[in-house]
C-alpha atoms as a PDB file:
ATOM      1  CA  UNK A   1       0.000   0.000   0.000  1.00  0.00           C
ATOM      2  CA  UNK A   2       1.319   2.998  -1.044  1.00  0.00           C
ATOM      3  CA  UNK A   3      -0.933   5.802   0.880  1.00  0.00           C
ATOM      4  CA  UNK A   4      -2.701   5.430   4.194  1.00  0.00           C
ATOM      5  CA  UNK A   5      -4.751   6.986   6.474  1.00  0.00           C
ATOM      6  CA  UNK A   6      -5.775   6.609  10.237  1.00  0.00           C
ATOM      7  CA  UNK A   7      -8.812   7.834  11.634  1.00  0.00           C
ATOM      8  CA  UNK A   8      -7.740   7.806  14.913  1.00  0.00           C
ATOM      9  CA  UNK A   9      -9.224   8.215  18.713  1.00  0.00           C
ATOM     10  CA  UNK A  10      -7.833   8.427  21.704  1.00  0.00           C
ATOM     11  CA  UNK A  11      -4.463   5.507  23.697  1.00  0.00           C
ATOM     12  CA  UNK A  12      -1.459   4.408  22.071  1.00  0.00           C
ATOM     13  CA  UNK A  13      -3.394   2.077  19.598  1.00  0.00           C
ATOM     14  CA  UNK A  14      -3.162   4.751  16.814  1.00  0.00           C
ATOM     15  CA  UNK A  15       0.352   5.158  17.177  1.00  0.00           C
ATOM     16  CA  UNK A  16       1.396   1.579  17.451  1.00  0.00           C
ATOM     17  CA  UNK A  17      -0.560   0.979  13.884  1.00  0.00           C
ATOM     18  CA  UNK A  18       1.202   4.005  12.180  1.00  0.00           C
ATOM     19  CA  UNK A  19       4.664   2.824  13.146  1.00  0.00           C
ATOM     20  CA  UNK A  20       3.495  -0.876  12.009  1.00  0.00           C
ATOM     21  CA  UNK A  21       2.417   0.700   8.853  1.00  0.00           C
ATOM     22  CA  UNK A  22       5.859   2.166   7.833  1.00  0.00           C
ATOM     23  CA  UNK A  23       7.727  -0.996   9.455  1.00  0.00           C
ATOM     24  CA  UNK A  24       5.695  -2.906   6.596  1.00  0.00           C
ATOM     25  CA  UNK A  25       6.597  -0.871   4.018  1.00  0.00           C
ATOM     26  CA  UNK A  26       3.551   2.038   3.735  1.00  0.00           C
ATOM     27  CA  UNK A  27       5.003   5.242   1.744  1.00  0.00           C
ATOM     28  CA  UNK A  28       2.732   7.541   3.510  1.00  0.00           C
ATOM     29  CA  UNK A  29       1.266   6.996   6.895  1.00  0.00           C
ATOM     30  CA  UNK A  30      -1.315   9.943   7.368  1.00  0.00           C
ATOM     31  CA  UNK A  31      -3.860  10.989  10.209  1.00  0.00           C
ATOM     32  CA  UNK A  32      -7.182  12.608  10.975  1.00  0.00           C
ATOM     33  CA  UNK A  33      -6.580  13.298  14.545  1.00  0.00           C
ATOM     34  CA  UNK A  34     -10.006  14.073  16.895  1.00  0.00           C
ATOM     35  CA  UNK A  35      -9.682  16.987  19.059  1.00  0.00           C
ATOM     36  CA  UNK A  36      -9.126  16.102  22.724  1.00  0.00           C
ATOM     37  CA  UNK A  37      -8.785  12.752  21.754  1.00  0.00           C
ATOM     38  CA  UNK A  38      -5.824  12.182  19.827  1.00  0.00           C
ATOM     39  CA  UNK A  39      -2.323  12.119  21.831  1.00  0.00           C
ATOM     40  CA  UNK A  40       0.475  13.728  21.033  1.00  0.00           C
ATOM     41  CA  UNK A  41       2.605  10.282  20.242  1.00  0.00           C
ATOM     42  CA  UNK A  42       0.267   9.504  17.684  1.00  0.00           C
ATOM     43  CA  UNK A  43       0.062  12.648  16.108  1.00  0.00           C
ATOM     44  CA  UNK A  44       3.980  12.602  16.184  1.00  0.00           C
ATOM     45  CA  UNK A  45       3.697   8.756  14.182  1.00  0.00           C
ATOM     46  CA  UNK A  46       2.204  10.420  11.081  1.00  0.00           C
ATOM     47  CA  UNK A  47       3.658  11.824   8.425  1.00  0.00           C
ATOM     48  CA  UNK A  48       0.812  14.433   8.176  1.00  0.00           C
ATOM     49  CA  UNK A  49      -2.115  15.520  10.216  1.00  0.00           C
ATOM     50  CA  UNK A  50      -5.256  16.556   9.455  1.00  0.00           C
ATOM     51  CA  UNK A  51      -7.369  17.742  12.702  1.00  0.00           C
ATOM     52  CA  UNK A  52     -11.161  17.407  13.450  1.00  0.00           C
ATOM     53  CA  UNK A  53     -14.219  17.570  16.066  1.00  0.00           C
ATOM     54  CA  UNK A  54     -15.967  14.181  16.581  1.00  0.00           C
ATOM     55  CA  UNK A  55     -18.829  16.862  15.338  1.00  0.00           C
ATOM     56  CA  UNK A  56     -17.413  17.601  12.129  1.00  0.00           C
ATOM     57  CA  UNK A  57     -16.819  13.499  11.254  1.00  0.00           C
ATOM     58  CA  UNK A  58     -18.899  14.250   7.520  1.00  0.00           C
ATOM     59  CA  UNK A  59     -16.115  17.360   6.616  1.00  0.00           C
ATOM     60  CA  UNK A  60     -13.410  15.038   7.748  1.00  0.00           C
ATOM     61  CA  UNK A  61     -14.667  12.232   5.739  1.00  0.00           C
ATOM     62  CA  UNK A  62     -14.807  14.058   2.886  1.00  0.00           C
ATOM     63  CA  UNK A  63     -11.110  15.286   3.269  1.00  0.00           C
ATOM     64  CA  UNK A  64     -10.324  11.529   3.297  1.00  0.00           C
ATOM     65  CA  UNK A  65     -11.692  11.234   0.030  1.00  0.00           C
ATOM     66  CA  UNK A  66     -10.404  13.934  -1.518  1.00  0.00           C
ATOM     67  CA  UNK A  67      -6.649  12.953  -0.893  1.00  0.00           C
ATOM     68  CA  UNK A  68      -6.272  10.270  -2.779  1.00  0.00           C
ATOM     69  CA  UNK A  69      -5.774   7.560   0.099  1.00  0.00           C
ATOM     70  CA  UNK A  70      -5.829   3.633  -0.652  1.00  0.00           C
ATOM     71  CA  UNK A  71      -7.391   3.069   2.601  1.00  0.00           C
ATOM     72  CA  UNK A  72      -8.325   3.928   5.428  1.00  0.00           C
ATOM     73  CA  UNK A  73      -8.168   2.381   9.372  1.00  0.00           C
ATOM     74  CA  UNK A  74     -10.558   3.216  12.441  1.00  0.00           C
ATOM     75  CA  UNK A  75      -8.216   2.915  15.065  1.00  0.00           C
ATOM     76  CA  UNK A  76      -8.213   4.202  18.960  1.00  0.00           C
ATOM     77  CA  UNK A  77     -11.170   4.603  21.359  1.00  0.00           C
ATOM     78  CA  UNK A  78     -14.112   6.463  20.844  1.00  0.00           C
ATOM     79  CA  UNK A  79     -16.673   6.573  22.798  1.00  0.00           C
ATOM     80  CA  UNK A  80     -19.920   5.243  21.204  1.00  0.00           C
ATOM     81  CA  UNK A  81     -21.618   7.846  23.852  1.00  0.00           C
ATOM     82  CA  UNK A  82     -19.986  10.838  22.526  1.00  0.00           C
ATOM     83  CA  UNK A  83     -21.768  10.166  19.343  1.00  0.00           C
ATOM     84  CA  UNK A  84     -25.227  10.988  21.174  1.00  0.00           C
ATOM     85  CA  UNK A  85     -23.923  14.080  23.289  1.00  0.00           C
ATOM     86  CA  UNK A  86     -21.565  15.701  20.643  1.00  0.00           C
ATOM     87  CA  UNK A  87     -22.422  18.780  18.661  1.00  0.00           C
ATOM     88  CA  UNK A  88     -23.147  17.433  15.107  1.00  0.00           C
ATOM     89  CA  UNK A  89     -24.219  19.205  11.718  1.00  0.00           C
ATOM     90  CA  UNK A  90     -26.993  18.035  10.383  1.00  0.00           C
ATOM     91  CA  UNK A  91     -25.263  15.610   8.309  1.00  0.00           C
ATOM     92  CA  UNK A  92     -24.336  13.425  10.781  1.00  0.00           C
ATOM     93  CA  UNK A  93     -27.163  14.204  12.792  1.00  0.00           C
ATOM     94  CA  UNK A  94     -29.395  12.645  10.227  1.00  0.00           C
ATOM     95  CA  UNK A  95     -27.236   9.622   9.521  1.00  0.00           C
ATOM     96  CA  UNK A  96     -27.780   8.830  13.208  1.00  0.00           C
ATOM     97  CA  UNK A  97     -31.412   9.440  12.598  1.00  0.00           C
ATOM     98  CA  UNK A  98     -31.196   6.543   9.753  1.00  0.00           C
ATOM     99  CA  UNK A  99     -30.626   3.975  12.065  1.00  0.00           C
ATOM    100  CA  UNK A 100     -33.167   1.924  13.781  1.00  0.00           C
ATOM    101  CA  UNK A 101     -30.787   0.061  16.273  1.00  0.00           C
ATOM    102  CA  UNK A 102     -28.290   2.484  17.697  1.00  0.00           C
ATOM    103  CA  UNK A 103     -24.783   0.553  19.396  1.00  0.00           C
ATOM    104  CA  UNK A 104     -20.872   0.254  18.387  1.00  0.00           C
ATOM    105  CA  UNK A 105     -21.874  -2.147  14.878  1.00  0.00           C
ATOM    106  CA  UNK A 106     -24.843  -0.267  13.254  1.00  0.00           C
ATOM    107  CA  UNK A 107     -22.823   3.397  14.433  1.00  0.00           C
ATOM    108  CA  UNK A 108     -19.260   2.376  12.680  1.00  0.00           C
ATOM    109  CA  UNK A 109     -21.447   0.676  10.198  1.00  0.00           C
ATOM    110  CA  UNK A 110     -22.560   3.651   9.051  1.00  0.00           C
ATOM    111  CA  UNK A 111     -19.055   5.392   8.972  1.00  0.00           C
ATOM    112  CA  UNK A 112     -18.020   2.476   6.566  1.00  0.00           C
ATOM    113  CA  UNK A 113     -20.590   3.315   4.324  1.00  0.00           C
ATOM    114  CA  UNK A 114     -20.094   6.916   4.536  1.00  0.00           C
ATOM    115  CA  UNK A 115     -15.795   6.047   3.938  1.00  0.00           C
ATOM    116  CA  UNK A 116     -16.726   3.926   0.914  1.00  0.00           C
ATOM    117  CA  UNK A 117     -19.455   6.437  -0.511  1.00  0.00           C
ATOM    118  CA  UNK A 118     -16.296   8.744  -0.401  1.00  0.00           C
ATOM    119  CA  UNK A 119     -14.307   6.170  -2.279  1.00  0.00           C
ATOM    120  CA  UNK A 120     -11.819   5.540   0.343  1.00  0.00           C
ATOM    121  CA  UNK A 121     -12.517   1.618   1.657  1.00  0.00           C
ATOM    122  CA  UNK A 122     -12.503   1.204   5.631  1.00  0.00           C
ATOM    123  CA  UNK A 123      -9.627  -1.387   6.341  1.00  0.00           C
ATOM    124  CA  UNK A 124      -9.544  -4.102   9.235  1.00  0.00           C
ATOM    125  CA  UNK A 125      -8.560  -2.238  12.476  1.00  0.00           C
ATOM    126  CA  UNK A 126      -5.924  -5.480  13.033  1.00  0.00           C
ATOM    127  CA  UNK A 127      -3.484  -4.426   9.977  1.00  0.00           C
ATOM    128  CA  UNK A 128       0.243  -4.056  10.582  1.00  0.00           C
ATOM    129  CA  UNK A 129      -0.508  -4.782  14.476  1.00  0.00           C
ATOM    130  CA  UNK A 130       2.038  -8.038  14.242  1.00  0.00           C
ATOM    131  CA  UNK A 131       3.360  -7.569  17.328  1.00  0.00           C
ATOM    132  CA  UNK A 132       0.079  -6.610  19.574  1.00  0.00           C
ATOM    133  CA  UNK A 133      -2.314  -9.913  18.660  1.00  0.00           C
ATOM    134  CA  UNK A 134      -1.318 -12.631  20.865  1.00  0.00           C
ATOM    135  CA  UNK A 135      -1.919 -16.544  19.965  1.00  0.00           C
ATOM    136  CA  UNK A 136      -2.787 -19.598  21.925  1.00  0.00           C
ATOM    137  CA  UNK A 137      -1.405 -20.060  25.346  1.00  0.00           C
ATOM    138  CA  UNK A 138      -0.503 -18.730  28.712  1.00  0.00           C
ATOM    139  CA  UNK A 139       1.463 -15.417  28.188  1.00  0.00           C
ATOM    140  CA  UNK A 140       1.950 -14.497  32.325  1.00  0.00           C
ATOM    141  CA  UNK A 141       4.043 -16.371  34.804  1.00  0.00           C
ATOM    142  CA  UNK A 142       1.062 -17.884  36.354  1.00  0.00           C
ATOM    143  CA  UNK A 143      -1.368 -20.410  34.256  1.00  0.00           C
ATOM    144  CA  UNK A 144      -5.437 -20.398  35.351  1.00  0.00           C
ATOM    145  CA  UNK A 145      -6.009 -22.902  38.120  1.00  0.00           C
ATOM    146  CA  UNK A 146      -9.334 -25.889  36.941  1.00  0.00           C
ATOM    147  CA  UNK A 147     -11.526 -23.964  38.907  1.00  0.00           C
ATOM    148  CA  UNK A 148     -10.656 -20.617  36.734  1.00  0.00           C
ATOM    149  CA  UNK A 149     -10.791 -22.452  33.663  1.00  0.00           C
ATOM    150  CA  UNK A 150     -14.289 -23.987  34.563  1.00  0.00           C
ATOM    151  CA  UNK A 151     -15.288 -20.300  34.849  1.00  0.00           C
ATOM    152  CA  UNK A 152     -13.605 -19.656  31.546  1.00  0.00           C
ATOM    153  CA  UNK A 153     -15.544 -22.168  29.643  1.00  0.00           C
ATOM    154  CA  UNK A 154     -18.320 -21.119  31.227  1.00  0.00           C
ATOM    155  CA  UNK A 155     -17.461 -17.518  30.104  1.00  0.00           C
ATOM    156  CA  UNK A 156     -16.485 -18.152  26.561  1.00  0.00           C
ATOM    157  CA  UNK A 157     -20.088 -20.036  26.239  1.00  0.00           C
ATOM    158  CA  UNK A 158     -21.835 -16.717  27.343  1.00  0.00           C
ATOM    159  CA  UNK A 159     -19.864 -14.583  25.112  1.00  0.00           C
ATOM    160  CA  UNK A 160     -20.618 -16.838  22.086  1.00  0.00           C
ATOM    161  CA  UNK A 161     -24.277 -16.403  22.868  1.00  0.00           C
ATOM    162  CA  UNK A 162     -24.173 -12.887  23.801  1.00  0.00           C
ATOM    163  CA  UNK A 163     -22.038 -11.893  20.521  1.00  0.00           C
ATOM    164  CA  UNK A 164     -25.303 -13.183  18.295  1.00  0.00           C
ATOM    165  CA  UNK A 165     -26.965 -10.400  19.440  1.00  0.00           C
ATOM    166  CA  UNK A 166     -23.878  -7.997  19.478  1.00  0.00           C
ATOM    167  CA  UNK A 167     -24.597  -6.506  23.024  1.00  0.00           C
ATOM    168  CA  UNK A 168     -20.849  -6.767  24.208  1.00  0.00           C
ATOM    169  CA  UNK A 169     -17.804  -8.184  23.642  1.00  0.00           C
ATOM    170  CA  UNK A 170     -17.028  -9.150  27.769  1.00  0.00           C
ATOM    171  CA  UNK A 171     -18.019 -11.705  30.383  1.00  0.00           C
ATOM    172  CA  UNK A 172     -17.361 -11.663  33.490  1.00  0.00           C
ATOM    173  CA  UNK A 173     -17.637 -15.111  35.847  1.00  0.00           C
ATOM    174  CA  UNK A 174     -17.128 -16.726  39.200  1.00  0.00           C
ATOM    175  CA  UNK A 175     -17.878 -20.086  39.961  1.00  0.00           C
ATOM    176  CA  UNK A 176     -19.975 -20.488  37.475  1.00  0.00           C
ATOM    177  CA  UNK A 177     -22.161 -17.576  38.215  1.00  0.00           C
ATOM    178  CA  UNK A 178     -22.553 -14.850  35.529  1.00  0.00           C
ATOM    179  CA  UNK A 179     -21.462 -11.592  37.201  1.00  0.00           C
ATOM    180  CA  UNK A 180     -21.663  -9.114  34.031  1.00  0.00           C
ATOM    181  CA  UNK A 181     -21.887  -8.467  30.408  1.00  0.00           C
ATOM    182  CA  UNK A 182     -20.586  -5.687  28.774  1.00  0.00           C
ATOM    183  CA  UNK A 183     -23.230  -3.633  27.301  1.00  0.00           C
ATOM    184  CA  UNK A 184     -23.315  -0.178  26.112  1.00  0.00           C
ATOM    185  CA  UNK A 185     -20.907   1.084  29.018  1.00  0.00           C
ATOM    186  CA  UNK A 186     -17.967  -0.858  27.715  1.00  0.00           C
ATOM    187  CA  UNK A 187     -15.170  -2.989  28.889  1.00  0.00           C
ATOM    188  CA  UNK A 188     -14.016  -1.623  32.259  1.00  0.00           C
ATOM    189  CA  UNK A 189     -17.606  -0.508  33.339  1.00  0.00           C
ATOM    190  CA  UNK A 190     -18.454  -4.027  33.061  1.00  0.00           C
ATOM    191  CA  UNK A 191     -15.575  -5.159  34.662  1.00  0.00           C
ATOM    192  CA  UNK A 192     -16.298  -2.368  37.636  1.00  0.00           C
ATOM    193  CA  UNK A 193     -19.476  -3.917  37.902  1.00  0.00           C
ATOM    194  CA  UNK A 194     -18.543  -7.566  37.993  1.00  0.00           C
ATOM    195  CA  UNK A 195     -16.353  -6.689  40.743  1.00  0.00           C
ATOM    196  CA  UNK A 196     -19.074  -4.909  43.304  1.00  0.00           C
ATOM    197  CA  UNK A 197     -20.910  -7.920  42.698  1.00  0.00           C
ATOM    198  CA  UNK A 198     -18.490 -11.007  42.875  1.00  0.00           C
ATOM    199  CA  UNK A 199     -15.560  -9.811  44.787  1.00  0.00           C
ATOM    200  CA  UNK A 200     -12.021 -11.495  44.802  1.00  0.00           C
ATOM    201  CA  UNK A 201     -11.074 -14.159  42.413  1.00  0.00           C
ATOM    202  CA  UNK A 202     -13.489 -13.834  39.125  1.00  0.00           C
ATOM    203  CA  UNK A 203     -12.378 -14.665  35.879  1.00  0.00           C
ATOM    204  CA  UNK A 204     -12.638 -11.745  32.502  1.00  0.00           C
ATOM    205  CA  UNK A 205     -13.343 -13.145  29.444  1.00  0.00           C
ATOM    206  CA  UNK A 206     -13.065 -10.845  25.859  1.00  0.00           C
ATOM    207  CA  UNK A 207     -14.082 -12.154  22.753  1.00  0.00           C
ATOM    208  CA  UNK A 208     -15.453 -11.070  19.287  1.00  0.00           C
ATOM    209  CA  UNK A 209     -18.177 -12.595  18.270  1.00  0.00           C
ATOM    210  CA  UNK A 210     -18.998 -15.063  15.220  1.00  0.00           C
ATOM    211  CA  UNK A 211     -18.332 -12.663  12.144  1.00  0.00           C
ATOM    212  CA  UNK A 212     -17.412 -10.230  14.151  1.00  0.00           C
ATOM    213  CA  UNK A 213     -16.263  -7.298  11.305  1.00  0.00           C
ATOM    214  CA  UNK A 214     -12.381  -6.639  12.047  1.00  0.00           C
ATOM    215  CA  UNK A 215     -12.765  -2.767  10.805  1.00  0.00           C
ATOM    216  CA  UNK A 216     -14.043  -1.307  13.968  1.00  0.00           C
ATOM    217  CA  UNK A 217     -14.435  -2.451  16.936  1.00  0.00           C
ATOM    218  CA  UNK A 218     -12.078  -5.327  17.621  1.00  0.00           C
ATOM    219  CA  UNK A 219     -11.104  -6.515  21.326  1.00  0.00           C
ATOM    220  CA  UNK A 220      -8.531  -4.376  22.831  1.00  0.00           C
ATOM    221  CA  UNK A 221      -7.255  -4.641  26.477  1.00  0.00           C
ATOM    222  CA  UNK A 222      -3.949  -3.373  28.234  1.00  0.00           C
ATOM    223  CA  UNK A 223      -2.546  -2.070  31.134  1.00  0.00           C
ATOM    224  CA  UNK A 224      -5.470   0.099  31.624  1.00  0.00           C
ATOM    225  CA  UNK A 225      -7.160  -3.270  31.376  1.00  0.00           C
ATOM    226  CA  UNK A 226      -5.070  -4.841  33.860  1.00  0.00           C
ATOM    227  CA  UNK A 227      -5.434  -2.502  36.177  1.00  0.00           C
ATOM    228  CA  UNK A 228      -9.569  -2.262  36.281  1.00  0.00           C
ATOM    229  CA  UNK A 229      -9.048  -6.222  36.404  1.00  0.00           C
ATOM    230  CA  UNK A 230      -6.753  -6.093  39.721  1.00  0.00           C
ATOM    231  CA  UNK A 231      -9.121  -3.275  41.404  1.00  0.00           C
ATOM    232  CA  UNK A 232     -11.820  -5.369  40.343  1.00  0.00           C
ATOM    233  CA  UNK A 233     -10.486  -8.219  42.089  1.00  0.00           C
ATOM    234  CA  UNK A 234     -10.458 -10.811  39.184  1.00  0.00           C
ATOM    235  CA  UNK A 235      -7.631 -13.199  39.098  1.00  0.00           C
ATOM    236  CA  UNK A 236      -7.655 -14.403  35.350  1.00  0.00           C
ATOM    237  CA  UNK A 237      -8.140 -12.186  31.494  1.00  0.00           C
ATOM    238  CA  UNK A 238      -8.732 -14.815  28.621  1.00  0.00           C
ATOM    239  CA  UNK A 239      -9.177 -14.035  25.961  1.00  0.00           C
ATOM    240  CA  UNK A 240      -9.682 -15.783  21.650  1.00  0.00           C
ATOM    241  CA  UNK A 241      -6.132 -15.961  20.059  1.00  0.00           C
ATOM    242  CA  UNK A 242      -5.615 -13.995  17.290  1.00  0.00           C
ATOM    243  CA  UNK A 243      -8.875 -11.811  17.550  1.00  0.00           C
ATOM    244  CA  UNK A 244      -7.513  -9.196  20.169  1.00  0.00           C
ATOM    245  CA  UNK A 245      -4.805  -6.305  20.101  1.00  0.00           C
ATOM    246  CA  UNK A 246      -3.102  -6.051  22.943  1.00  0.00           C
ATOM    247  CA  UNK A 247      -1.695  -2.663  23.643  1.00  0.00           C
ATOM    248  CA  UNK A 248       2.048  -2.402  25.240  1.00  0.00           C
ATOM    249  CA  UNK A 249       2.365  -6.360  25.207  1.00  0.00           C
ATOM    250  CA  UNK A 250       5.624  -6.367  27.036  1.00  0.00           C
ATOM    251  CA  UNK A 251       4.351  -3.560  29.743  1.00  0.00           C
ATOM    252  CA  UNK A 252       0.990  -5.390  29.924  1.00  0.00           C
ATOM    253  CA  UNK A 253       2.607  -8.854  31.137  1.00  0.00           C
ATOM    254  CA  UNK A 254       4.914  -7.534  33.439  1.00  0.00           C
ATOM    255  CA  UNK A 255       1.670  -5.711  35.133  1.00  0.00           C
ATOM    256  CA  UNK A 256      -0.214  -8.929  35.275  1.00  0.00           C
ATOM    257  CA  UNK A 257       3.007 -10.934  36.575  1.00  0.00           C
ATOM    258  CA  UNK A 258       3.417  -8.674  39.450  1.00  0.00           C
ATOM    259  CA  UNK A 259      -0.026  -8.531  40.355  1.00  0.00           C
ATOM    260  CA  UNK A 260      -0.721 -12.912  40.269  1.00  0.00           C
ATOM    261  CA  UNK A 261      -3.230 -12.315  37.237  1.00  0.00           C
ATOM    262  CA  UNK A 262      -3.664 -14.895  34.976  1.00  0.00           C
ATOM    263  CA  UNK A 263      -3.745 -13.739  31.201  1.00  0.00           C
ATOM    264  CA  UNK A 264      -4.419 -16.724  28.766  1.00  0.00           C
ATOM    265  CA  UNK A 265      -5.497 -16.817  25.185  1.00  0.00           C
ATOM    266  CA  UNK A 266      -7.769 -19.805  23.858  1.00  0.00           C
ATOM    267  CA  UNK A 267      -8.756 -21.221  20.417  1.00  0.00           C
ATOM    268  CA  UNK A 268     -11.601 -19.969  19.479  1.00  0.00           C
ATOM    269  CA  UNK A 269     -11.888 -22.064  15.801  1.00  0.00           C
ATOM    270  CA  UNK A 270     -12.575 -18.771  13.978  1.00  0.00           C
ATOM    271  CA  UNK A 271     -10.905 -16.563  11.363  1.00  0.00           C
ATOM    272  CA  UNK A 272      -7.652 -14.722  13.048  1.00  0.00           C
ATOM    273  CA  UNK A 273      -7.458 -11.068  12.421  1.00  0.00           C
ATOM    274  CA  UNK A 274      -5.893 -10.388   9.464  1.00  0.00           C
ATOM    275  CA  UNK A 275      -2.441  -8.868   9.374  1.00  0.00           C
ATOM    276  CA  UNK A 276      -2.443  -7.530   6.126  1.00  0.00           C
ATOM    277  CA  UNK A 277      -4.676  -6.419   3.399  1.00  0.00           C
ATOM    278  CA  UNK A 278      -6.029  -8.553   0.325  1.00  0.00           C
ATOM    279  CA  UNK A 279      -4.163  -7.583  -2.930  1.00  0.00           C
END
């Protein structure tokens, strides 16, 4: 690919996918940075910037599409909230108005189609992120005991079920009691939750769900992760090889390790996350 942009929110994801971009050989790595979202690393990863409002998403869109890029990626958190309490134009007020089931699918649905309608396709978010999608197998110090990995089957059973009606992409469990699923609030709130409920020693399961589309929206966890987990008081993160970035790999382990957590990936028998796009 010659020419690239990243549409891109807020944590070192952004930044980590530019610098994978021009590792793999990208001529131009390029960015539409979001006002008091974007960090400064990221914006320092590109090779140009282009700034915008989460308001003014149709302008920058149309920017996109008038600069000739090959592709673009929807990388970084953004809240799926701030898209009901930002200041829009009418644009993208009524394109929120078109759909009849609002979450994080239909809402980055609708970007796609707005991206492609500009000519520029919407790539999968996992691209160039070789080094931040972990396989198969235990990656801390300490492996799940049976009675954690009873909970995680458990877990990965809800998820599956959950996932077919795209409410959330976490589960959380102790013995064998359901103590939250992720819904609108995201990750961590549900993890918050869990822990009120269940107390010391549940297990956090993440997982994307059967054709789960890899431009928006795919797993992420890291030390921010790890550190809602251990306040939380759950001993074990599991997650499906190969269908979850993992921001700060190195940084993330070493936070689990200290702390006792268990963080395990598990064959899930679907499609990894591709690491490259189809020519």
């Amino acid at each position: 690919m010659r020419k690239l942009v990243i549409i891109a929110g807020s944590g070192s994801y952004p930044g980590l996918l530019a610098k994978g971009a021009k590792k793999a050989g990208v001529e131009t790595v390029d960015i539409v940075a979001i006002k008091s979202s974007t960090s400064r690393a990221t914006v320092k990863a590109a090779d140009h910037v282009h700034w915008i409002t989460i308001g003014s998403i149709a302008a920058g869109i149309r920017w996109v599409g008038e600069n000739g890029y090959e592709g673009a990626i929807l990388a970084g958190q953004v809240n799926p909230l701030s898209l009901f309490r930002g200041r829009f134009d009418d644009e993208v007020k009524a394109w929120l108005a078109e759909l009849p089931v609002k979450n994080a699918h239909t809402i980055f649905t609708k970007l796609v189609e707005k991206f492609a309608d500009a000519g520029v396709p919407v790539l999968p978010a996992s691209l160039y992120m070789d080094d931040s999608i972990p396989g198969e197998g235990v990656l801390t110090e300490r492996a799940p005991t049976e009675a954690e990995m009873a909970d995680i089957r458990h877990a990965m059973s809800v998820a599956a079920d959950v996932g077919r009606h795209d409410i959330g992409q976490t589960v959380m469990v102790k013995s064998g009691m359901v103590l939250s699923v992720e819904a609108f609030e995201g990750t961590n709130a549900a993890i918050k939750r869990g822990g009120k409920l269940g107390g010391k020693g549940a297990v956090v399961f993440k997982a994307a769900r059967v054709g789960h589309d890899m431009r928006f929206d795919i797993p992420v966890v890291g030390v921010k992760t790890l550190k809602v987990v251990k306040r939380a008081g759950a001993t074990v993160l599991a997650f499906q090889a190969g269908r979850l970035v993992m921001l700060d790999r190195e940084s993330t382990v070493a936070y689990a390790n200290r702390h006792g957590i268990s963080v395990v990936g598990f064959d899930s028998g679907l499609p990894k996350a591709p690491l490259r796009p189809e020519i």
